[in-house]
Protein backbone atom coordinates (compact mmCIF):
# COMPACT_ATOMS: atom_id res chain seq x y z
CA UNK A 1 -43.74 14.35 16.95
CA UNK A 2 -40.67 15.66 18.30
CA UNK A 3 -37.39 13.96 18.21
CA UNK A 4 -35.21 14.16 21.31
CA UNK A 5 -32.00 16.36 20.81
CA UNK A 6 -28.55 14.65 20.81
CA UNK A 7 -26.44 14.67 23.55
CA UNK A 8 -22.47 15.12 23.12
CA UNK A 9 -22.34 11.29 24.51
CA UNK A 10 -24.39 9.83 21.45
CA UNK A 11 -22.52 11.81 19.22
CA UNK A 12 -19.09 10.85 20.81
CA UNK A 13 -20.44 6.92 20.91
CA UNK A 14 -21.49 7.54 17.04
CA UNK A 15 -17.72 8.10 16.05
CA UNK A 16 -16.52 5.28 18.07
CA UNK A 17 -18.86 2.92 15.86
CA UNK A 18 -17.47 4.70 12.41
CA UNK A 19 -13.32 4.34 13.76
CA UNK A 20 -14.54 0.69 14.81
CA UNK A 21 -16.11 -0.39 11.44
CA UNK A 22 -13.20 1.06 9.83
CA UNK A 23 -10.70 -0.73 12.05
CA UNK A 24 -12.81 -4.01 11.37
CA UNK A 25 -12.69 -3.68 7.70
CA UNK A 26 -8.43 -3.00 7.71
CA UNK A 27 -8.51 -6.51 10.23
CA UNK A 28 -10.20 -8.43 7.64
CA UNK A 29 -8.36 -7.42 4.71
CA UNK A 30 -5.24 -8.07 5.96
CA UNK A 31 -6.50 -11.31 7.20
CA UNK A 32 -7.54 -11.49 3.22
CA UNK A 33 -4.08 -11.23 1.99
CA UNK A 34 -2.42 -12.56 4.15
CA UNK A 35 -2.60 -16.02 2.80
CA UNK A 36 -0.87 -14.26 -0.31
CA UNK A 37 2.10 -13.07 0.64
CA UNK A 38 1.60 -10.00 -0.43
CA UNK A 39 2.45 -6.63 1.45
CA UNK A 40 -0.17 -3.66 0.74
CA UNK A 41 1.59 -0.59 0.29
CA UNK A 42 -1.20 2.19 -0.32
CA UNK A 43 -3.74 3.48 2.14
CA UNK A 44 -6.65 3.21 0.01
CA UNK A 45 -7.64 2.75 -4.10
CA UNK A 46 -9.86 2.33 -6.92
CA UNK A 47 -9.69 0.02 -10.02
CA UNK A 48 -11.85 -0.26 -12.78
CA UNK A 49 -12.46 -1.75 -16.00
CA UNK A 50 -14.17 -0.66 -19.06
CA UNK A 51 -16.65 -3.40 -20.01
CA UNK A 52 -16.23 -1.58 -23.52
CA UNK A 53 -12.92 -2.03 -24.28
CA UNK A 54 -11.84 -5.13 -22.08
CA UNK A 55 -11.26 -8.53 -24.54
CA UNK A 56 -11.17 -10.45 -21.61
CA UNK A 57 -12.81 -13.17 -22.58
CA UNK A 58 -9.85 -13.87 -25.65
CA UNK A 59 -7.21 -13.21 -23.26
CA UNK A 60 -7.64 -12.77 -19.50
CA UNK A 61 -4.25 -11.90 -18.76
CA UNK A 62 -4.68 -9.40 -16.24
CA UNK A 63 -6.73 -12.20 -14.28
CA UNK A 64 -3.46 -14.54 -14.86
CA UNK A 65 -1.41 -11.21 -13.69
CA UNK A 66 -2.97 -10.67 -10.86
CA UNK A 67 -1.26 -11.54 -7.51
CA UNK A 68 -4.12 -11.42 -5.39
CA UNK A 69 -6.71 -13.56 -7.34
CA UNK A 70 -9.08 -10.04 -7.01
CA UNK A 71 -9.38 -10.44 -10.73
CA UNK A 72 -11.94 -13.16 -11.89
CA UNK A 73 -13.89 -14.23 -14.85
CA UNK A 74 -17.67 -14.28 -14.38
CA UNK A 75 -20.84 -13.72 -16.40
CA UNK A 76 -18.84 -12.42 -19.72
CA UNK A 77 -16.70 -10.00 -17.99
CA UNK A 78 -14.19 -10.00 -15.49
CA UNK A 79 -15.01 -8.82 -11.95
CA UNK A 80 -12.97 -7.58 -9.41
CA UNK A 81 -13.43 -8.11 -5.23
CA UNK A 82 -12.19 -4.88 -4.27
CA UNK A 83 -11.15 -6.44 -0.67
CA UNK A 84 -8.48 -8.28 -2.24
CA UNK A 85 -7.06 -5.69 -4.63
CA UNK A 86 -3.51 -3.94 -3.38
CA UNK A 87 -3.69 -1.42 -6.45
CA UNK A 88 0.01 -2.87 -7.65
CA UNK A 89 -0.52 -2.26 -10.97
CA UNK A 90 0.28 -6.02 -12.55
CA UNK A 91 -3.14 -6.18 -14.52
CA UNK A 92 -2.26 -2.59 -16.14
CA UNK A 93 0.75 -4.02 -17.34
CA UNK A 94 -0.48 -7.27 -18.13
CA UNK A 95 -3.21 -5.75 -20.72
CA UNK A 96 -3.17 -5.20 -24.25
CA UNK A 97 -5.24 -2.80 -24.86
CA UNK A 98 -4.67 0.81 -23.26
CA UNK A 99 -7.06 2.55 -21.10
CA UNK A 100 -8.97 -0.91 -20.19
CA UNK A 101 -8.03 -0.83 -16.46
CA UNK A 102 -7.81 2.24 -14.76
CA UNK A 103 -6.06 2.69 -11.14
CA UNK A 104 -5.48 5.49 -8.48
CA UNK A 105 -4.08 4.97 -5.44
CA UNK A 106 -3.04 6.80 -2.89
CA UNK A 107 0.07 6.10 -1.04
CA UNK A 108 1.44 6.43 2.42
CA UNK A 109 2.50 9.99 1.88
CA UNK A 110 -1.13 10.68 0.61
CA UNK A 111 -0.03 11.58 -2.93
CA UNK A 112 -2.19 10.11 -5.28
CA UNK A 113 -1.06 8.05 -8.66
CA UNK A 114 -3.20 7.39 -11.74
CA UNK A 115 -2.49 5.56 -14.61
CA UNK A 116 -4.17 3.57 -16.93
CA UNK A 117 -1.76 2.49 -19.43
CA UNK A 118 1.40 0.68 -18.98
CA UNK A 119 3.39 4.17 -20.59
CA UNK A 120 2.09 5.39 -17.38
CA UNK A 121 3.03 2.96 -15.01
CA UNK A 122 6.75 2.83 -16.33
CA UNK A 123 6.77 6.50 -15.94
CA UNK A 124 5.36 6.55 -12.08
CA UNK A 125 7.88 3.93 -11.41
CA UNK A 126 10.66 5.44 -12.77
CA UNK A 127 9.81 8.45 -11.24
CA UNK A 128 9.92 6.74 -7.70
CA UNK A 129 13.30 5.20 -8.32
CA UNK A 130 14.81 8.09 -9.60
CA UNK A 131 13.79 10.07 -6.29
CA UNK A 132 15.05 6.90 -4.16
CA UNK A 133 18.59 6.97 -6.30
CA UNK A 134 18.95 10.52 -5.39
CA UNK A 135 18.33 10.08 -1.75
CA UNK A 136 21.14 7.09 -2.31
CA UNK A 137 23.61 9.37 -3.84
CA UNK A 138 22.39 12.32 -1.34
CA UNK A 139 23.26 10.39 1.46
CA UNK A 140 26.08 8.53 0.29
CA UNK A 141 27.96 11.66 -0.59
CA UNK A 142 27.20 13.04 2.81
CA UNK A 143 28.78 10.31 4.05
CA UNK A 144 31.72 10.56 1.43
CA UNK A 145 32.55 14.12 2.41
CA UNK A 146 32.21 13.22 6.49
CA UNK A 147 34.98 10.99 5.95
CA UNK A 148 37.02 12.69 3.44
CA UNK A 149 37.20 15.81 6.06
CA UNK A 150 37.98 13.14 8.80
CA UNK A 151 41.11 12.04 6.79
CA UNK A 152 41.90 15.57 6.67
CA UNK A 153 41.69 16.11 9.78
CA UNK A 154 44.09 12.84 10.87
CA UNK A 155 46.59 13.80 8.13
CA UNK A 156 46.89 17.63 9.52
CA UNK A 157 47.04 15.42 13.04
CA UNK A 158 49.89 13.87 11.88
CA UNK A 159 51.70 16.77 10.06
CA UNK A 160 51.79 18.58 13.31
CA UNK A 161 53.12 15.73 15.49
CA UNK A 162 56.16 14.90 13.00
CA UNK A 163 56.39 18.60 13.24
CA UNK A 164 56.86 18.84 16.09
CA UNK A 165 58.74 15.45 16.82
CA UNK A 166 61.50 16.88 13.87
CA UNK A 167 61.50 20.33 16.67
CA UNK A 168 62.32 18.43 19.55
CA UNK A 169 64.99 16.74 18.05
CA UNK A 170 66.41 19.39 16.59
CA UNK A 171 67.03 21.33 19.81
């Protein structure tokens, strides 16, 4: 039996739906973390744990670490509700054993960040504040040199006046 063709209205109407579910599901995790306190900074993310590896059950200090509570103990391993995860990285460094919990994010300038051990995670961040210290000095010496040619400027002012105050009187 034949199917009816699409018209550019269903299609239209189709994409409305997706950029509405996808609205709806940004409304409800914020309304998710809100009760927190805590700010999500990247667009979008995965975390995972190797079942393998993970000791969980001696230590659970990622679930401790976690500032979310998206970390929990259940059935012999620890779960995670992806909902209420903001990808910070606190369970990383929080775990013993390397390569247990893996994370990529992807920030607000789209770049995305791996890392899985906590080598990695001091490395990203120092990475990030070494970029936002250069900006700091960047700007700051911008700012030094604006005001350094402004002094100039009033000192070669004031040369020129007593200059010419010293001709006046002289005549």
């Amino acid at each position: 039996m034949p199917t009816k063709p699409h018209s550019i209205f269903d299609l239209m109407s189709e994409e409305s739906e997706a950029v509405d579910e996808a609205e709806e599901k940004r409304r409800q995790r914020k309304e998710l973390l809100e009760p927190t306190g805590v700010k999500d900074l990247f667009k979008e993310g995965k975390i995972s744990i190797n079942k393998f590896t993970c000791v969980g059950g001696q230590c659970k200090l990622c679930i401790k670490a976690c500032p979310t509570n998206a970390l929990y103990w259940g059935t012999g391993e620890v779960g995670i509700v992806d909902d209420l995860c903001v990808y910070c990285g606190a369970c990383v460094a929080s775990c013993m054993v390397d390569d247990c919990i893996k994370v990529e994010r992807t920030g607000e300038d789209g770049k995305v960040e791996k890392f899985s051990k906590m080598s990695d995670l001091i490395k990203l961040q120092e990475k990030k504040n070494a970029k936002k210290r250069f900006e700091r000095v960047k700007s700051n010496a911008i700012l030094l040199r604006r005001a350094y040619k402004e002094k100039n400027e009033t000192k070669k002012y004031r040369e020129q006046q007593k200059l010419y105050v010293d001709q006046e009187y002289r005549i």
